[in-house]
C-alpha atoms as a PDB file:
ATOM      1  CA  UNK A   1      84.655 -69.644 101.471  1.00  0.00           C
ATOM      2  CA  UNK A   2      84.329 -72.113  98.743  1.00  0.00           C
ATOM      3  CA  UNK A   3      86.269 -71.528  95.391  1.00  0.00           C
ATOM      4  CA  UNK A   4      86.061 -68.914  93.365  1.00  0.00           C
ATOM      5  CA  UNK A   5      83.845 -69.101  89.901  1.00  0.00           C
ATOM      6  CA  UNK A   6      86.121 -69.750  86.895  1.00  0.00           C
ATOM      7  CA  UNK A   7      83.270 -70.376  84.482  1.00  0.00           C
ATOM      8  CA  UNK A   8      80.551 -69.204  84.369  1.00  0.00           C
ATOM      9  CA  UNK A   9      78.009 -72.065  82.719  1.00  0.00           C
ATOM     10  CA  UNK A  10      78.500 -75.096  85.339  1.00  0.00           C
ATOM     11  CA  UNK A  11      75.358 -76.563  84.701  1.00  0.00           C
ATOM     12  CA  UNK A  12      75.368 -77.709  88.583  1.00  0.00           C
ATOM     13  CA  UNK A  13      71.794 -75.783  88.905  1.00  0.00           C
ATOM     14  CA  UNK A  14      69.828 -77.723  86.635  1.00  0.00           C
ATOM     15  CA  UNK A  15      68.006 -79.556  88.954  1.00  0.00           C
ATOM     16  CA  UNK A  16      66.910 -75.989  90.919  1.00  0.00           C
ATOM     17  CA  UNK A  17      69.606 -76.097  93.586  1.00  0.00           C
ATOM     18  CA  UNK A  18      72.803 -73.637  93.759  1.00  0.00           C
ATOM     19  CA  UNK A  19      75.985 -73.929  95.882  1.00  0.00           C
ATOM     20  CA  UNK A  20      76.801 -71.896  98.762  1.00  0.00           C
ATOM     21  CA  UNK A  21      79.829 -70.642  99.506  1.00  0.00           C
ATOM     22  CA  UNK A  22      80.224 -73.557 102.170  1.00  0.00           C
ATOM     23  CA  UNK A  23      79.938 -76.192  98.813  1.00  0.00           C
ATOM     24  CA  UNK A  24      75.863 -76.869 100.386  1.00  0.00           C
ATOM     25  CA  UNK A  25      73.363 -77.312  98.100  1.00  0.00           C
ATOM     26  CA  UNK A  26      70.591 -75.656  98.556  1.00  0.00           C
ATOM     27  CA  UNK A  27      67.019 -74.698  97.003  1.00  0.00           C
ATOM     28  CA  UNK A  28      66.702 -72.088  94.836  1.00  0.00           C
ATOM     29  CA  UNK A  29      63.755 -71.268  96.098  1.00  0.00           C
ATOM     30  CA  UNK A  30      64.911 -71.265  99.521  1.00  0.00           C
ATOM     31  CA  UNK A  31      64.960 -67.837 101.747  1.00  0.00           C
ATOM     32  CA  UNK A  32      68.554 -68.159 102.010  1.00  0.00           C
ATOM     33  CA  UNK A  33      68.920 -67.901  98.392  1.00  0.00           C
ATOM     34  CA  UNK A  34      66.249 -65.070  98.091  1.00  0.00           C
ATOM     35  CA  UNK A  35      68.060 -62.685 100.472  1.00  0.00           C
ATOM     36  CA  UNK A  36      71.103 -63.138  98.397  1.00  0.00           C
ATOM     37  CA  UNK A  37      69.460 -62.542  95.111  1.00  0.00           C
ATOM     38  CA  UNK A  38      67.514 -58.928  96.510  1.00  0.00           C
ATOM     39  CA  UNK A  39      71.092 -58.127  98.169  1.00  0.00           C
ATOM     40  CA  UNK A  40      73.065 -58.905  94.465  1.00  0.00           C
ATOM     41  CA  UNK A  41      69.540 -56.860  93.082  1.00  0.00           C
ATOM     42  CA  UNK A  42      70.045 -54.013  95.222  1.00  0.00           C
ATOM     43  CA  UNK A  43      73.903 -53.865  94.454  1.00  0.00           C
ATOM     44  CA  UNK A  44      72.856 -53.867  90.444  1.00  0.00           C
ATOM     45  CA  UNK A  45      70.603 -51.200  91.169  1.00  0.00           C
ATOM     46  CA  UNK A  46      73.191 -48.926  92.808  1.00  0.00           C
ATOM     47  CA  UNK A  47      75.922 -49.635  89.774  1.00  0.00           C
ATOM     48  CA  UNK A  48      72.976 -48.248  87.476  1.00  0.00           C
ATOM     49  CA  UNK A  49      72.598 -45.288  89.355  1.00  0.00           C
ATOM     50  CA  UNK A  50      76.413 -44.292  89.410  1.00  0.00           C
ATOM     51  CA  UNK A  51      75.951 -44.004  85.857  1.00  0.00           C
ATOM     52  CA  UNK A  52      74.553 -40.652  86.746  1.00  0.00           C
ATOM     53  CA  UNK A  53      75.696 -37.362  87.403  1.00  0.00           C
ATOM     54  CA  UNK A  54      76.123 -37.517  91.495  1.00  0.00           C
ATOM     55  CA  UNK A  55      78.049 -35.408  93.653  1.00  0.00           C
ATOM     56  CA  UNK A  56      81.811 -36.795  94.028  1.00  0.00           C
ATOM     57  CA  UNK A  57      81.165 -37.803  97.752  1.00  0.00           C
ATOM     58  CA  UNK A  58      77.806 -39.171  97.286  1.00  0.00           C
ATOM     59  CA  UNK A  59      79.726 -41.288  94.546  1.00  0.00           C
ATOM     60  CA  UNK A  60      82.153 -41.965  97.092  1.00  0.00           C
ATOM     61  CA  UNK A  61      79.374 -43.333  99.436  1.00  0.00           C
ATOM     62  CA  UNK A  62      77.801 -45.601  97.066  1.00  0.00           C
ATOM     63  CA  UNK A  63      81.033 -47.502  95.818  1.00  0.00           C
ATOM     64  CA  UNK A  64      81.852 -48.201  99.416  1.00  0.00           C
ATOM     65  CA  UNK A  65      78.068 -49.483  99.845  1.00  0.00           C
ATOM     66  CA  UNK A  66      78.564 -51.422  96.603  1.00  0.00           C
ATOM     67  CA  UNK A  67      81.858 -52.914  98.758  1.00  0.00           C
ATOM     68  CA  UNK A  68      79.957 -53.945 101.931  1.00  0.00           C
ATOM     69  CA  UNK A  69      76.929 -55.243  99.742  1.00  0.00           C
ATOM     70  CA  UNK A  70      79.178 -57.546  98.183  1.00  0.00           C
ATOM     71  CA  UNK A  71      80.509 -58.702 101.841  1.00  0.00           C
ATOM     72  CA  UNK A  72      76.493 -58.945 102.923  1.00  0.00           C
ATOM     73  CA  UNK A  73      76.093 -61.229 100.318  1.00  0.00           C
ATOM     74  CA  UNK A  74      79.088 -63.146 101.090  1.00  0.00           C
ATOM     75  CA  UNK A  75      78.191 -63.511 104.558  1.00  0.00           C
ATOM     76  CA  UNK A  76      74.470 -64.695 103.905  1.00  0.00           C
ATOM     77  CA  UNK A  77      76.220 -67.296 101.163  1.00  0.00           C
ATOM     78  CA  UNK A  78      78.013 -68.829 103.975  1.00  0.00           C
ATOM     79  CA  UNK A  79      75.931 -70.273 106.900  1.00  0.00           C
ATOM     80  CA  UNK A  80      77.597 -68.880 110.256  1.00  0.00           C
ATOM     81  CA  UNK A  81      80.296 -66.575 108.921  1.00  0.00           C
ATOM     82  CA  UNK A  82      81.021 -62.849 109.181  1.00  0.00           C
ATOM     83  CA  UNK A  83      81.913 -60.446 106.535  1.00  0.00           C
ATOM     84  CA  UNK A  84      79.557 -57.849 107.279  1.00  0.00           C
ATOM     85  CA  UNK A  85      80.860 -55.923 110.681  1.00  0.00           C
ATOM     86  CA  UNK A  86      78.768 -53.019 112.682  1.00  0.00           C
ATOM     87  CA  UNK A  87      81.106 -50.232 111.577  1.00  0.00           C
ATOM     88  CA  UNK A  88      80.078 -50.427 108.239  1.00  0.00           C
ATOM     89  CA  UNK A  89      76.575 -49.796 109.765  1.00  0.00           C
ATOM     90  CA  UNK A  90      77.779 -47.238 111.952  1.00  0.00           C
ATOM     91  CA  UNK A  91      79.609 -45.588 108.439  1.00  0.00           C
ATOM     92  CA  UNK A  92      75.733 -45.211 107.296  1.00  0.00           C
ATOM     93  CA  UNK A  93      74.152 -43.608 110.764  1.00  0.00           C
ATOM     94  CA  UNK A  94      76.981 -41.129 109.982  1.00  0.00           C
ATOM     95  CA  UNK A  95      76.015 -40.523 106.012  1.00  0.00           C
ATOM     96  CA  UNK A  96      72.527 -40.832 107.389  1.00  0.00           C
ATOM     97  CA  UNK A  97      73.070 -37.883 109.659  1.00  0.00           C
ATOM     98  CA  UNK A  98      75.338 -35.982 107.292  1.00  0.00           C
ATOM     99  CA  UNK A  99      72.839 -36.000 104.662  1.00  0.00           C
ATOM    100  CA  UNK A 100      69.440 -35.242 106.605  1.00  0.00           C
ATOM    101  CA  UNK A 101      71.129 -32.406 108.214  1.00  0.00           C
ATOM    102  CA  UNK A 102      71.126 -30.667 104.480  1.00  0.00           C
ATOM    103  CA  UNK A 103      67.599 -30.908 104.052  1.00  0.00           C
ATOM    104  CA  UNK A 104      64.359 -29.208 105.261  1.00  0.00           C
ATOM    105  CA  UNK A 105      61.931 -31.212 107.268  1.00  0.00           C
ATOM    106  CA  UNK A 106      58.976 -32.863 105.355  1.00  0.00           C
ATOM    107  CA  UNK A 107      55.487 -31.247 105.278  1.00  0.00           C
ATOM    108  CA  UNK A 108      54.189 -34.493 103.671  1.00  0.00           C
ATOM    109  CA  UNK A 109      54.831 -37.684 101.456  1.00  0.00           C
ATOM    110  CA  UNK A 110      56.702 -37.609  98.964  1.00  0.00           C
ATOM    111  CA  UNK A 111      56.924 -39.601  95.904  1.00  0.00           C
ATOM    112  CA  UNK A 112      59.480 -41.597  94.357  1.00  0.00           C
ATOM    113  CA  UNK A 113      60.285 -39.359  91.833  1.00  0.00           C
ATOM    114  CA  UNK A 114      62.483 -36.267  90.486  1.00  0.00           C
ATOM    115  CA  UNK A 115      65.509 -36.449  88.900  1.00  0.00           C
ATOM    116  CA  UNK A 116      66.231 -39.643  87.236  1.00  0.00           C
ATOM    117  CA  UNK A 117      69.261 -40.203  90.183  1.00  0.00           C
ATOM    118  CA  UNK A 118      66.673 -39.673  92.589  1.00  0.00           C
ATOM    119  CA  UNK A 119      64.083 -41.484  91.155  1.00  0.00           C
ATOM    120  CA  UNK A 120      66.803 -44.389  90.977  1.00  0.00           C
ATOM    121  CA  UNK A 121      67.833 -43.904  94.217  1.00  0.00           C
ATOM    122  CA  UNK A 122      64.255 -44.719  95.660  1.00  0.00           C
ATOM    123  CA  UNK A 123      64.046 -47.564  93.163  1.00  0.00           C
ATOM    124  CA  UNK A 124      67.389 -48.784  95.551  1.00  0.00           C
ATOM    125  CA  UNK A 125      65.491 -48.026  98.601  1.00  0.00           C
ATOM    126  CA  UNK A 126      62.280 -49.896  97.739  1.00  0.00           C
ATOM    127  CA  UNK A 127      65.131 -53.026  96.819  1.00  0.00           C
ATOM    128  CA  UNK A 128      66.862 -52.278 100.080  1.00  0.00           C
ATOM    129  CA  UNK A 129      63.787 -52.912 102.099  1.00  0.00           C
ATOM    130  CA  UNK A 130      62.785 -56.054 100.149  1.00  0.00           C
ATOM    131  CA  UNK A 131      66.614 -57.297 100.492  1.00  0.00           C
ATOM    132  CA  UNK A 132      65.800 -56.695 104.511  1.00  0.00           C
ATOM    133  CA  UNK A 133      62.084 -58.496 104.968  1.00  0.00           C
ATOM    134  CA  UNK A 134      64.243 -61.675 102.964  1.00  0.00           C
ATOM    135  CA  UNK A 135      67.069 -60.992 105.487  1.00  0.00           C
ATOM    136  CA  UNK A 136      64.553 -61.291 108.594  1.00  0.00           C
ATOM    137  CA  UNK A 137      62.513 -63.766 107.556  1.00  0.00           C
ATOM    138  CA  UNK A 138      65.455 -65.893 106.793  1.00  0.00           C
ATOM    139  CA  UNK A 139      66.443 -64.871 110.647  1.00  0.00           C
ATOM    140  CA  UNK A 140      63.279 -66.256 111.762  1.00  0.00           C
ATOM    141  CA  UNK A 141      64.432 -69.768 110.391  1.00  0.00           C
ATOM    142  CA  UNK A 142      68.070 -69.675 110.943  1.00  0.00           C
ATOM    143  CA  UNK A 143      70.445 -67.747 113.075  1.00  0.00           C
ATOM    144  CA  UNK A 144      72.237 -64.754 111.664  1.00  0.00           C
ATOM    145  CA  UNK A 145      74.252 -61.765 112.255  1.00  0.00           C
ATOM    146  CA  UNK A 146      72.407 -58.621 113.426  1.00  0.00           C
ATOM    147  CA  UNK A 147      74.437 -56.502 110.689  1.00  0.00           C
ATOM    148  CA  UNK A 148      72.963 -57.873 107.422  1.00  0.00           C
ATOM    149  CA  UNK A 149      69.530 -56.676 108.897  1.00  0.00           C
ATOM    150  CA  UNK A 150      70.478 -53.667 110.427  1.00  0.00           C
ATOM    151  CA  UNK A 151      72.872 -52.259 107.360  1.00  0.00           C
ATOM    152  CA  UNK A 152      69.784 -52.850 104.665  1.00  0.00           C
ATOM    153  CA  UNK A 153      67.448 -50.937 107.097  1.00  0.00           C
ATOM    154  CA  UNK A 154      70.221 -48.246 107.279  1.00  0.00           C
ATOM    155  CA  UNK A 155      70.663 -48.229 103.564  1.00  0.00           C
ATOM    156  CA  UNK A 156      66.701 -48.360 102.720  1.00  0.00           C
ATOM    157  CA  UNK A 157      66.853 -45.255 105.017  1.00  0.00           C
ATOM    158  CA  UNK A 158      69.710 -43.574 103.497  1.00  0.00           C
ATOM    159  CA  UNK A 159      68.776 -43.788 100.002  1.00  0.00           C
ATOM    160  CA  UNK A 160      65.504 -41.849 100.650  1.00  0.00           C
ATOM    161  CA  UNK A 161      67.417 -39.182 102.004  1.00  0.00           C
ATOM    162  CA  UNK A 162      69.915 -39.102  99.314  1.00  0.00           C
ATOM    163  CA  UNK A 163      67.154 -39.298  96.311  1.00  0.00           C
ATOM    164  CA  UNK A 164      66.133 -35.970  98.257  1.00  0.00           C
ATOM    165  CA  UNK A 165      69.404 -34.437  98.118  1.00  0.00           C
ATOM    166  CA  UNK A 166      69.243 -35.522  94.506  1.00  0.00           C
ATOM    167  CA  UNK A 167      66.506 -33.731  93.509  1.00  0.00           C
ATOM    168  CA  UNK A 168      68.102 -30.566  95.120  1.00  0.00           C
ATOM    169  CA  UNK A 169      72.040 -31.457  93.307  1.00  0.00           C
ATOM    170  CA  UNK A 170      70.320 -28.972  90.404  1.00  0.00           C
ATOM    171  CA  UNK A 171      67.767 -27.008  92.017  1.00  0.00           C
ATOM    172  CA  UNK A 172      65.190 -28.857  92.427  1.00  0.00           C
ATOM    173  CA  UNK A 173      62.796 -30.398  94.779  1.00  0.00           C
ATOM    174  CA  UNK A 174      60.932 -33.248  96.394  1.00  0.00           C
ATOM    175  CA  UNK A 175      57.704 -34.101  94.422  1.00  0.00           C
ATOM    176  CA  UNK A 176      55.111 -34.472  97.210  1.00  0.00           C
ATOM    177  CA  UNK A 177      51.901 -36.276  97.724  1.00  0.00           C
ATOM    178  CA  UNK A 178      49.215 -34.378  97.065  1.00  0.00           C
ATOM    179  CA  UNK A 179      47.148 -35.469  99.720  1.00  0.00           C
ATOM    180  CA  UNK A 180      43.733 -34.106 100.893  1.00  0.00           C
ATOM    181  CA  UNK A 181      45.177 -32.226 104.252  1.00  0.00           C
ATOM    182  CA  UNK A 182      47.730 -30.399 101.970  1.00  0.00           C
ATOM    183  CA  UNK A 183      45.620 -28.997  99.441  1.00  0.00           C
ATOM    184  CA  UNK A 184      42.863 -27.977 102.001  1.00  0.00           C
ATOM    185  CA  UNK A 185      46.588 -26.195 103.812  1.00  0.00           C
ATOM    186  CA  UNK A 186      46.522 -27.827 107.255  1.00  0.00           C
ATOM    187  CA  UNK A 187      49.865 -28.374 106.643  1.00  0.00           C
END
């Protein structure tokens, strides 16, 4: 990896391009560069919602996602390198299970919303799933790693299931759709 930032203000991206950890220039506009920024998004996202009041493992499970976010976003700012490996997205089929096991089966939609840790959590799922349609799209044009895809689909998947064992931390409940079949109670 190239060097590490000691200031902040280079001035380098004035003309629109930005330095990968390899010391190429690049666009930034460039899908490379896009994927990075929803991944570094995504990672800001989950910082704001530790700020809340979350269960000491869910806490747990989130720093360590911050962790391999980071190393995501390293590998994507290096062309051919690995930082990401498949246990991390093996560590998130496990939470994935863990979790979903807790809850009861959905009748319907639901919305994003609840709890304000919930209703942050989906705001990191919605972010998750941009982060992977940049990720895959920039796999259509170059060749990557299948973890960087596979993790954000994980993670988009585990952060709905966690903003619904959110709602419940206090008692509460998913906020569903309320969609025609429901109220006429086919459901």
């Amino acid at each position: 990896m190239g060097n590490r930032l000691t200031q902040i203000a280079t001035r380098t991206g004035d003309a629109g391009t930005t330095g990968l950890g390899n010391n190429q220039r690049v666009s930034k506009n460039s899908l490379r560069v896009h994927a990075m920024g929803d991944v570094d998004e995504l990672n800001s996202h989950l910082g704001l919602l530790l700020c809340e009041d979350l269960p000491a493992d869910v806490r747990t499970l989130l720093v360590e996602i911050q962790h391999q976010l980071f190393n995501l976003g390293g590998e994507l700012s290096v062309p051919g390198f690995e930082l990401l490996k498949g246990e991390a997205v093996l560590a998130l089929d496990e939470a994935l299970e863990h979790y979903n096991a807790q809850l009861p089966r959905l009748q319907e939609f639901i919305l994003p919303a609840g709890t304000r840790a919930a209703s942050q959590a989906h705001i990191c799922r919605t972010v998750a799933r941009r982060a992977e349609r940049q990720v895959v799209a920039l796999g259509n044009e170059e060749a990557l790693n299948d973890a960087p895809r596979q993790y954000l689909n994980r993670l988009s998947d585990l952060m709905f299931v966690l903003a619904r064992v959110l709602n419940r931390m206090h008692g509460g409940d998913d906020v569903y759709w309320k969609s025609e079949r429901m109220q006429r109670g086919d459901a």
